[in-house]
C-alpha atoms as a PDB file:
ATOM      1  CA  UNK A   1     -26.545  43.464  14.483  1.00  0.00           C
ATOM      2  CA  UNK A   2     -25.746  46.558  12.787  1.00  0.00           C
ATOM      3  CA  UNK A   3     -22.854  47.610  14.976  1.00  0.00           C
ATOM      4  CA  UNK A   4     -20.761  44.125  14.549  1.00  0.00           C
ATOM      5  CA  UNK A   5     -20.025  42.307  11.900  1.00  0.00           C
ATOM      6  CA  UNK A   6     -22.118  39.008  10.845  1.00  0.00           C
ATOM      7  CA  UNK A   7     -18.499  36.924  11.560  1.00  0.00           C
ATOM      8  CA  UNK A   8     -18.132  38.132  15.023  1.00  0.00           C
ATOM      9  CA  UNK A   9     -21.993  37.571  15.438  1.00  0.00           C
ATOM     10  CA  UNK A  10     -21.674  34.070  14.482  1.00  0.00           C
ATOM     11  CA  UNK A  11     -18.546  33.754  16.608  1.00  0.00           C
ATOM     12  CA  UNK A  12     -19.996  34.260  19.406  1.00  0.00           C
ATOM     13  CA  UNK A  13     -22.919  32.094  18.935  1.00  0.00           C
ATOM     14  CA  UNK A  14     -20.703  29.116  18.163  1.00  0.00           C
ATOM     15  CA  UNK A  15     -19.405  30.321  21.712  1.00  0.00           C
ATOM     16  CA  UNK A  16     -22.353  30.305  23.295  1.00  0.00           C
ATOM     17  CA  UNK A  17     -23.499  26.616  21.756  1.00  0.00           C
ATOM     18  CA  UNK A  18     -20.390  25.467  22.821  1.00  0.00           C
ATOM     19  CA  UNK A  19     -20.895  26.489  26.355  1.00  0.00           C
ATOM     20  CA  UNK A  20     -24.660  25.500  26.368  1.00  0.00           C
ATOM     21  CA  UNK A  21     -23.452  21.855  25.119  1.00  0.00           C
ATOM     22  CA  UNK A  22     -20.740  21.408  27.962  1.00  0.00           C
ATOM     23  CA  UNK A  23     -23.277  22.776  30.668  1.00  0.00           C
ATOM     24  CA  UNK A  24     -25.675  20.637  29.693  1.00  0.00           C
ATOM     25  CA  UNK A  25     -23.554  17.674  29.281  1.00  0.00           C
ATOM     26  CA  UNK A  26     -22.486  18.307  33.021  1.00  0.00           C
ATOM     27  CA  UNK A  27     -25.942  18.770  34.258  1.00  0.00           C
ATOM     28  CA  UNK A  28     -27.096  15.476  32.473  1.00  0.00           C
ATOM     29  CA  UNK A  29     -23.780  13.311  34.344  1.00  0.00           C
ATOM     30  CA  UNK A  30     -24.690  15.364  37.847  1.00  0.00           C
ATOM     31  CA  UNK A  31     -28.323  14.352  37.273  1.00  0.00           C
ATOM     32  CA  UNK A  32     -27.289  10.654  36.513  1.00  0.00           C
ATOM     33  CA  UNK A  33     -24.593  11.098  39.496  1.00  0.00           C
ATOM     34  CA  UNK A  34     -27.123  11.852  41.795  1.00  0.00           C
ATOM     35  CA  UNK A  35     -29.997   9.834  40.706  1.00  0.00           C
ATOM     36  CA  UNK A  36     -27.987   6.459  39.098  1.00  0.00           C
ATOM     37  CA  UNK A  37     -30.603   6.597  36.474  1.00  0.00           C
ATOM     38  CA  UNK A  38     -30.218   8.195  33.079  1.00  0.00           C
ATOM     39  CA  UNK A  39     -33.322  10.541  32.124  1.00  0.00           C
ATOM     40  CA  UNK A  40     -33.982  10.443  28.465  1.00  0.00           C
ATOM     41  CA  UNK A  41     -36.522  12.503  28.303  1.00  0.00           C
ATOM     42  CA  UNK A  42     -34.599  15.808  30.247  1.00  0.00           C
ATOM     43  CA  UNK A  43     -31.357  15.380  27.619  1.00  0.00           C
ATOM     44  CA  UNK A  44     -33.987  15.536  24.596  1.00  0.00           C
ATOM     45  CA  UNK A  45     -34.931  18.924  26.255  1.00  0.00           C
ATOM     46  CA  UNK A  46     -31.729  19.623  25.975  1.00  0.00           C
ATOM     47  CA  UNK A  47     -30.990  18.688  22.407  1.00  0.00           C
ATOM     48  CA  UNK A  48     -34.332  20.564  21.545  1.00  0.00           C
ATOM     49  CA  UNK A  49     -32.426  23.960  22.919  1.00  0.00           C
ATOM     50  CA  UNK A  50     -29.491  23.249  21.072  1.00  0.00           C
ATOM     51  CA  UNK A  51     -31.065  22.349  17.955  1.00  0.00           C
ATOM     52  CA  UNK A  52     -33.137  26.001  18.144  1.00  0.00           C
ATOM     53  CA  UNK A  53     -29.467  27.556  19.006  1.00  0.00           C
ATOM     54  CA  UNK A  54     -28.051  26.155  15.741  1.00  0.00           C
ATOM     55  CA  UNK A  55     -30.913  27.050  13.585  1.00  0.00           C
ATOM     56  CA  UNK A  56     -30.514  30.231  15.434  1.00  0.00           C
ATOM     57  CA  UNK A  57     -26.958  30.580  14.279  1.00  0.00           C
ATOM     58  CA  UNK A  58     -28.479  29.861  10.628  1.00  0.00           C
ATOM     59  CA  UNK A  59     -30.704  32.934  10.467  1.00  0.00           C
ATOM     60  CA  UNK A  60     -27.624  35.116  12.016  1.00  0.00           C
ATOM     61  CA  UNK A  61     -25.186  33.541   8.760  1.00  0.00           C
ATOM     62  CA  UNK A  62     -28.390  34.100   6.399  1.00  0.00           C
ATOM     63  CA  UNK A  63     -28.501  37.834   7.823  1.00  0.00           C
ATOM     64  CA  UNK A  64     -32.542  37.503   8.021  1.00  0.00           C
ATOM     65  CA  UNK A  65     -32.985  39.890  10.803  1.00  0.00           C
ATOM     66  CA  UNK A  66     -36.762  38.960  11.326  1.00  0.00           C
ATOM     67  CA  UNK A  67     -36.161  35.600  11.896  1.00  0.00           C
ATOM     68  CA  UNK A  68     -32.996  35.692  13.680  1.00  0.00           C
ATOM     69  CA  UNK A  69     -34.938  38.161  16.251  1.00  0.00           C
ATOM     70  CA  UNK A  70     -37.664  35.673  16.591  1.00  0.00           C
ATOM     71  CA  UNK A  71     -35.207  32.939  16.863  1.00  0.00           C
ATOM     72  CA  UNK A  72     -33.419  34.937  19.535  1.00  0.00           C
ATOM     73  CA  UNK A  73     -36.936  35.242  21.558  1.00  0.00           C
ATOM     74  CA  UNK A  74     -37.634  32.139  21.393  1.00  0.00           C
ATOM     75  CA  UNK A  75     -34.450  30.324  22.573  1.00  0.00           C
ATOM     76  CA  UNK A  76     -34.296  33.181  25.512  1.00  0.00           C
ATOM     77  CA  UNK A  77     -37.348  31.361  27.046  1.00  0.00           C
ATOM     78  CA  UNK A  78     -36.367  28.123  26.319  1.00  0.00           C
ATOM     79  CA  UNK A  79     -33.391  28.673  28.456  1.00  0.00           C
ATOM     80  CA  UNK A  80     -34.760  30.739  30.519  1.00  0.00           C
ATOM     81  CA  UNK A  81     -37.726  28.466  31.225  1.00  0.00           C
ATOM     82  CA  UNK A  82     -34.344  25.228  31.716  1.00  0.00           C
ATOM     83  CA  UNK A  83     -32.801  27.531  34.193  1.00  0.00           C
ATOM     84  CA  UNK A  84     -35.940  28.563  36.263  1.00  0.00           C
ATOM     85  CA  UNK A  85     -36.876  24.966  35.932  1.00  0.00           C
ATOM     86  CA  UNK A  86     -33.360  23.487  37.122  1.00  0.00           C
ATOM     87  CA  UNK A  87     -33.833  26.598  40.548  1.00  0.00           C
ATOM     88  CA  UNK A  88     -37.048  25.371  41.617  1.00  0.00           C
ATOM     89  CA  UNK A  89     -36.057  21.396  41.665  1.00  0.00           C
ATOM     90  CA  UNK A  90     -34.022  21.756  44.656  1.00  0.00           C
ATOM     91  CA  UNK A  91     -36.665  23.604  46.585  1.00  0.00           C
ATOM     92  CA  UNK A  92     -39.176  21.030  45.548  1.00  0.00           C
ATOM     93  CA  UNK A  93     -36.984  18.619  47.028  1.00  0.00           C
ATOM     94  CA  UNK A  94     -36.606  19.906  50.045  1.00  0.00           C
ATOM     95  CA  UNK A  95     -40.219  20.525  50.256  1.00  0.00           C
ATOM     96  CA  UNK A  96     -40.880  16.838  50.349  1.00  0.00           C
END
């Protein structure tokens, strides 16, 4: 945070919101695609994420470095959890 500015900060974490919102929109209509039903419940996961990502991009235009770290932390697992989540459901499948 100290090397780059706050705007270029915030730049790229409208970026990265932007790209999180499109992936997750194509998940959700590959997941409907394949299943012909819609699943409430996994997009709500998904606006959970992208509702900490904003409120992340709060604390990074505030400049609170304590929260935005925590902030940071947190959303890493909550995507990182989604991804390892979204890997295992195709072995689970195939298990069955």
């Amino acid at each position: 945070m100290e090397k780059k500015s706050k705007e270029r900060l915030v730049e790229a974490l409208d970026r990265l919101i932007e790209c999180t919102r499109a992936s997750f929109r194509e998940e959700e209509a590959l997941m409907e695609c394949l299943t012909a039903i819609p699943d409430p419940e996994h997009r709500e996961k998904h606006n959970a994420v992208l509702a900490q990502m904003v409120r992340l991009r709060d604390y990074a235009i505030e400049a609170d470095r304590g929260r935005l770290l925590a902030q940071l932390i947190h959303v890493d697992r909550q995507l990182t959890s989604h991804l390892s989540n979204a890997v295992q459901a195709p072995d689970r499948q195939l298990q069955h």
